[in-house]
Protein backbone atom coordinates (compact mmCIF):
# COMPACT_ATOMS: atom_id res chain seq x y z
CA UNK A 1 30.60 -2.59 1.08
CA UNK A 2 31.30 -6.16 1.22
CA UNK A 3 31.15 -8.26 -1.80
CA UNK A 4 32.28 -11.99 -3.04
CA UNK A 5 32.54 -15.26 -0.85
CA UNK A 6 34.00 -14.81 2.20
CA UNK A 7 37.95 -16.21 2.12
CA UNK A 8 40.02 -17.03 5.22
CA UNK A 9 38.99 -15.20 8.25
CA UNK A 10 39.82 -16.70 11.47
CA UNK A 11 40.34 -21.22 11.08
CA UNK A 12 40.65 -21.72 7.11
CA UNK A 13 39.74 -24.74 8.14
CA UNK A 14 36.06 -23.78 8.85
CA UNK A 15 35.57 -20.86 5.88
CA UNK A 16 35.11 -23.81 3.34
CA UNK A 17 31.67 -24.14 4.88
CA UNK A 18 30.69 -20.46 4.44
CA UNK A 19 29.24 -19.73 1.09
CA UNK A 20 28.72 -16.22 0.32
CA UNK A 21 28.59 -13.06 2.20
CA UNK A 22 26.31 -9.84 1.03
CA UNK A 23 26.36 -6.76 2.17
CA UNK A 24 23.58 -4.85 4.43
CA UNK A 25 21.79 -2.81 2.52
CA UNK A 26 22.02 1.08 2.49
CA UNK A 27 20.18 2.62 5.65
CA UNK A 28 19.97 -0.70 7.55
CA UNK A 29 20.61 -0.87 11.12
CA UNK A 30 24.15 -1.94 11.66
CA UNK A 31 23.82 -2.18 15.79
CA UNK A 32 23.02 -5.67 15.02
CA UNK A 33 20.44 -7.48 17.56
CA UNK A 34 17.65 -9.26 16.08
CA UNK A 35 15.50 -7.01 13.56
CA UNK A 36 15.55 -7.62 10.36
CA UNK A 37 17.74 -4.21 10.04
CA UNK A 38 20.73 -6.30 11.38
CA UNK A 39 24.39 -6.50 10.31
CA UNK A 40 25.87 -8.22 6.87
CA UNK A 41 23.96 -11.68 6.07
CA UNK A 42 26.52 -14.76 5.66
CA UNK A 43 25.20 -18.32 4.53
CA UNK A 44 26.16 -21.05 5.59
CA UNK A 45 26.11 -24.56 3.30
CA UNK A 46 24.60 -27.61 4.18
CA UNK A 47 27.69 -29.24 5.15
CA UNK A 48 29.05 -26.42 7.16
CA UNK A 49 25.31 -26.56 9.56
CA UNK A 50 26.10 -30.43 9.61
CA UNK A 51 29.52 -29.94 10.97
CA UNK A 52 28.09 -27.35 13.30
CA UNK A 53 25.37 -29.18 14.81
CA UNK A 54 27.96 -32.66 15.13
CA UNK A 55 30.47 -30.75 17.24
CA UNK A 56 27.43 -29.06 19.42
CA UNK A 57 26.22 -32.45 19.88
CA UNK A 58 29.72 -33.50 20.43
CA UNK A 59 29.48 -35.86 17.46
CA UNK A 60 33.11 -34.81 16.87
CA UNK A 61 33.86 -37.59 13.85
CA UNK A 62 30.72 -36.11 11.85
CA UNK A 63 32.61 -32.45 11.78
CA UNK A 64 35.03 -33.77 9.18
CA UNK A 65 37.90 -31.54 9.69
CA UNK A 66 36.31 -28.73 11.78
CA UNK A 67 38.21 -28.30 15.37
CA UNK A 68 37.50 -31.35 17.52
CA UNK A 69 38.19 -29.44 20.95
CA UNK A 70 36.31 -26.06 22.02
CA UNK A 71 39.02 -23.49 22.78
CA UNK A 72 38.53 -23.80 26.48
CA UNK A 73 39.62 -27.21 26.22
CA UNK A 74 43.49 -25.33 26.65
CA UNK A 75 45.03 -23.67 29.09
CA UNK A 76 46.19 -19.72 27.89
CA UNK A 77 49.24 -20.25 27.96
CA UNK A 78 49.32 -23.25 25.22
CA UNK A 79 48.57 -19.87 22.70
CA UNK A 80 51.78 -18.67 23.44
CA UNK A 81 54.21 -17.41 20.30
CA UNK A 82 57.72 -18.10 21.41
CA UNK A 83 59.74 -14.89 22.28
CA UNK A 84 62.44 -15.19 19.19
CA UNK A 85 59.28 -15.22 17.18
CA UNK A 86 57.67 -12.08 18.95
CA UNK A 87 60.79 -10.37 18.11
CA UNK A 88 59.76 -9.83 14.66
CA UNK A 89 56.74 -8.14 15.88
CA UNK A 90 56.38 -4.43 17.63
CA UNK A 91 55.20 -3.82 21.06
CA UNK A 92 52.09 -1.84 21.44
CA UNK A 93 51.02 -0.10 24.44
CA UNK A 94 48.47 -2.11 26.79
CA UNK A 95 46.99 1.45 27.92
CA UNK A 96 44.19 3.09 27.07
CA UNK A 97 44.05 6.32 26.49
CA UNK A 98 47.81 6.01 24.99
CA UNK A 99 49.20 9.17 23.18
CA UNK A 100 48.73 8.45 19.78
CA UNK A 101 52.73 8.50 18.95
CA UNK A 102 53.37 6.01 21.36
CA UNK A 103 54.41 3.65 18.62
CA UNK A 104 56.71 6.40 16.76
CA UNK A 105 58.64 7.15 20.10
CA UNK A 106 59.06 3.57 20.61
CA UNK A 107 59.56 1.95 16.91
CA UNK A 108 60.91 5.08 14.85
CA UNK A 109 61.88 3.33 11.89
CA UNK A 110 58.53 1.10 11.89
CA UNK A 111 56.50 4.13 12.22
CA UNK A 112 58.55 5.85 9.31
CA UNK A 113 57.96 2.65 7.42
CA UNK A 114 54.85 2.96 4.87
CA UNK A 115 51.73 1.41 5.94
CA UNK A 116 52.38 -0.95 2.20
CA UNK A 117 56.08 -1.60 3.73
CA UNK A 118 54.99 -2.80 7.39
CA UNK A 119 51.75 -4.71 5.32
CA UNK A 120 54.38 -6.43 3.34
CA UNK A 121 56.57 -7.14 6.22
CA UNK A 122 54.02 -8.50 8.46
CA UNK A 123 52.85 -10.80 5.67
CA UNK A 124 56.24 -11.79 4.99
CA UNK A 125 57.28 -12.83 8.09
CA UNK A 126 53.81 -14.48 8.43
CA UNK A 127 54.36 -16.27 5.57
CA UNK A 128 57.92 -17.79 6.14
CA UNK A 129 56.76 -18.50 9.81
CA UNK A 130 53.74 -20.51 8.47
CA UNK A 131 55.61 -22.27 6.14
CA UNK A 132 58.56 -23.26 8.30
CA UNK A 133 55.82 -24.97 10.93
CA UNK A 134 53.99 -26.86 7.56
CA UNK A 135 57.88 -28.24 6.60
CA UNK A 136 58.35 -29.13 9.79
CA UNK A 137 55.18 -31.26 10.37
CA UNK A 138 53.79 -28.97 13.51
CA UNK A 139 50.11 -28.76 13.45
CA UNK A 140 47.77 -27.70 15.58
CA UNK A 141 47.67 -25.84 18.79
CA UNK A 142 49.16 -28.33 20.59
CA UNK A 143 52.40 -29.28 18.49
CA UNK A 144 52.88 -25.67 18.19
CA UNK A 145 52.66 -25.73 21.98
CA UNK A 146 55.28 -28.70 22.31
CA UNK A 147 58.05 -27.92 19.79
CA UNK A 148 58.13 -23.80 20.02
CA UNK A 149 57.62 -23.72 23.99
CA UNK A 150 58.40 -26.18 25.94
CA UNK A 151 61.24 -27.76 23.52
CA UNK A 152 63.65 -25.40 23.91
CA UNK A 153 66.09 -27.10 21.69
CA UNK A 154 63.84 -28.11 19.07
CA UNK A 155 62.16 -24.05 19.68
CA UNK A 156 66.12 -22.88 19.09
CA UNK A 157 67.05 -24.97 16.16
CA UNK A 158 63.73 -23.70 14.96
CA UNK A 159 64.58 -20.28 14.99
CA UNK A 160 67.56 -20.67 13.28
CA UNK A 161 65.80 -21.88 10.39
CA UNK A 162 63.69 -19.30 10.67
CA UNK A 163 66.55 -16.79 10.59
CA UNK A 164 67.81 -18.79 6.99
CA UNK A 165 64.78 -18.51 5.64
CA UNK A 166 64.28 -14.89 6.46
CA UNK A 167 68.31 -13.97 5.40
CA UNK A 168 67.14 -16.04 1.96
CA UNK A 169 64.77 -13.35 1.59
CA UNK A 170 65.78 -10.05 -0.12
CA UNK A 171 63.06 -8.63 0.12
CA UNK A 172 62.19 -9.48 3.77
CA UNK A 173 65.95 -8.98 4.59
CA UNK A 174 65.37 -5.30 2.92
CA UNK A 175 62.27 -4.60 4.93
CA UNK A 176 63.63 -5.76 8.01
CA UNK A 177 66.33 -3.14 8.14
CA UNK A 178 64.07 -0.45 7.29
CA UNK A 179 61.53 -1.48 10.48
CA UNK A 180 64.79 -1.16 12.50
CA UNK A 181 64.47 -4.99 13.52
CA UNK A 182 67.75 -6.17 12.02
CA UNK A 183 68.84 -7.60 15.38
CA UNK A 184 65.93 -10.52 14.62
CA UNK A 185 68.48 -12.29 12.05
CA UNK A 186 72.03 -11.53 13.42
């Protein structure tokens, strides 16, 4: 049951227009379409529908700080993480139907890991990451784009930060030995 105003899901930068969420009732139709039966009910304020309809009209100064540029306004490969970066992370398999140890065989440690300890982890090294693009000024899909992929200089002295932050850590530093990803800050 969902209750409470809906935080950041997806761009924070568009959840300041959503008001509320409530949940669907008990018994309702949850396949969604367009009965009254339908999924959870969000509501949107008046300045979030005003923002809406300016960028579908392509009024993009009216949408205040909403995304100027539809996501198909960038290639795929401009939503590239750098590699150092997907180090951190844990490869999952692209298969369907994939035995359901494939992570254990593959990430031991991870797998051995509580689900609190990767939680923390991931949010961790979330965190720092987030923070290290805010201190260095990159915003936005583009800058992100610029300085972490095709800058491979600016990408490397990056990750070196990165790596101090993370080693400043000791909790993070603690977590990443037991997921087994120590190699990340050597």
């Amino acid at each position: 049951m969902l209750t409470g105003s809906l935080q950041s899901i997806g761009n924070p930068s568009v959840t300041p227009y959503v008001n509320a969420m409530t949940p669907v009732p008990s018994g309702a139709n949850s396949l969604g379409g367009n009965s009254l039966n339908s999924a959870d009910t969000v509501t949107i304020s008046s300045e979030g529908r005003r923002a809406a309809d300016a960028l579908h009209s392509g009024d993009v100064s009216a949408a205040g700080d909403v995304r100027q540029t539809s996501s198909s306004d960038y290639p795929l490969e401009m939503y590239q993480i750098p590699g150092w970066f997907a180090d951190y992370g844990f490869q999952v398999s692209t298969q369907l139907g994939a035995k359901g140890d494939w992570f254990a065989e593959r990430h031991p440690q991870a797998a051995a890991a509580s689900a609190a300890e990767r939680t923390e982890y991931a949010e961790l090294v979330r965190g720092h990451y987030q923070a290290m693009l805010a201190e260095n000024d990159i915003t936005g899909l583009e800058s992100h784009y610029n300085s972490l992929i095709l800058d491979q200089s600016r990408s490397e002295s990056l990750r070196q930060e990165m790596v101090e932050r993370v080693r400043g850590d000791a909790r993070l530093t603690e977590l990443i030995h037991i997921m087994g990803k120590s190699s990340v800050i050597m």
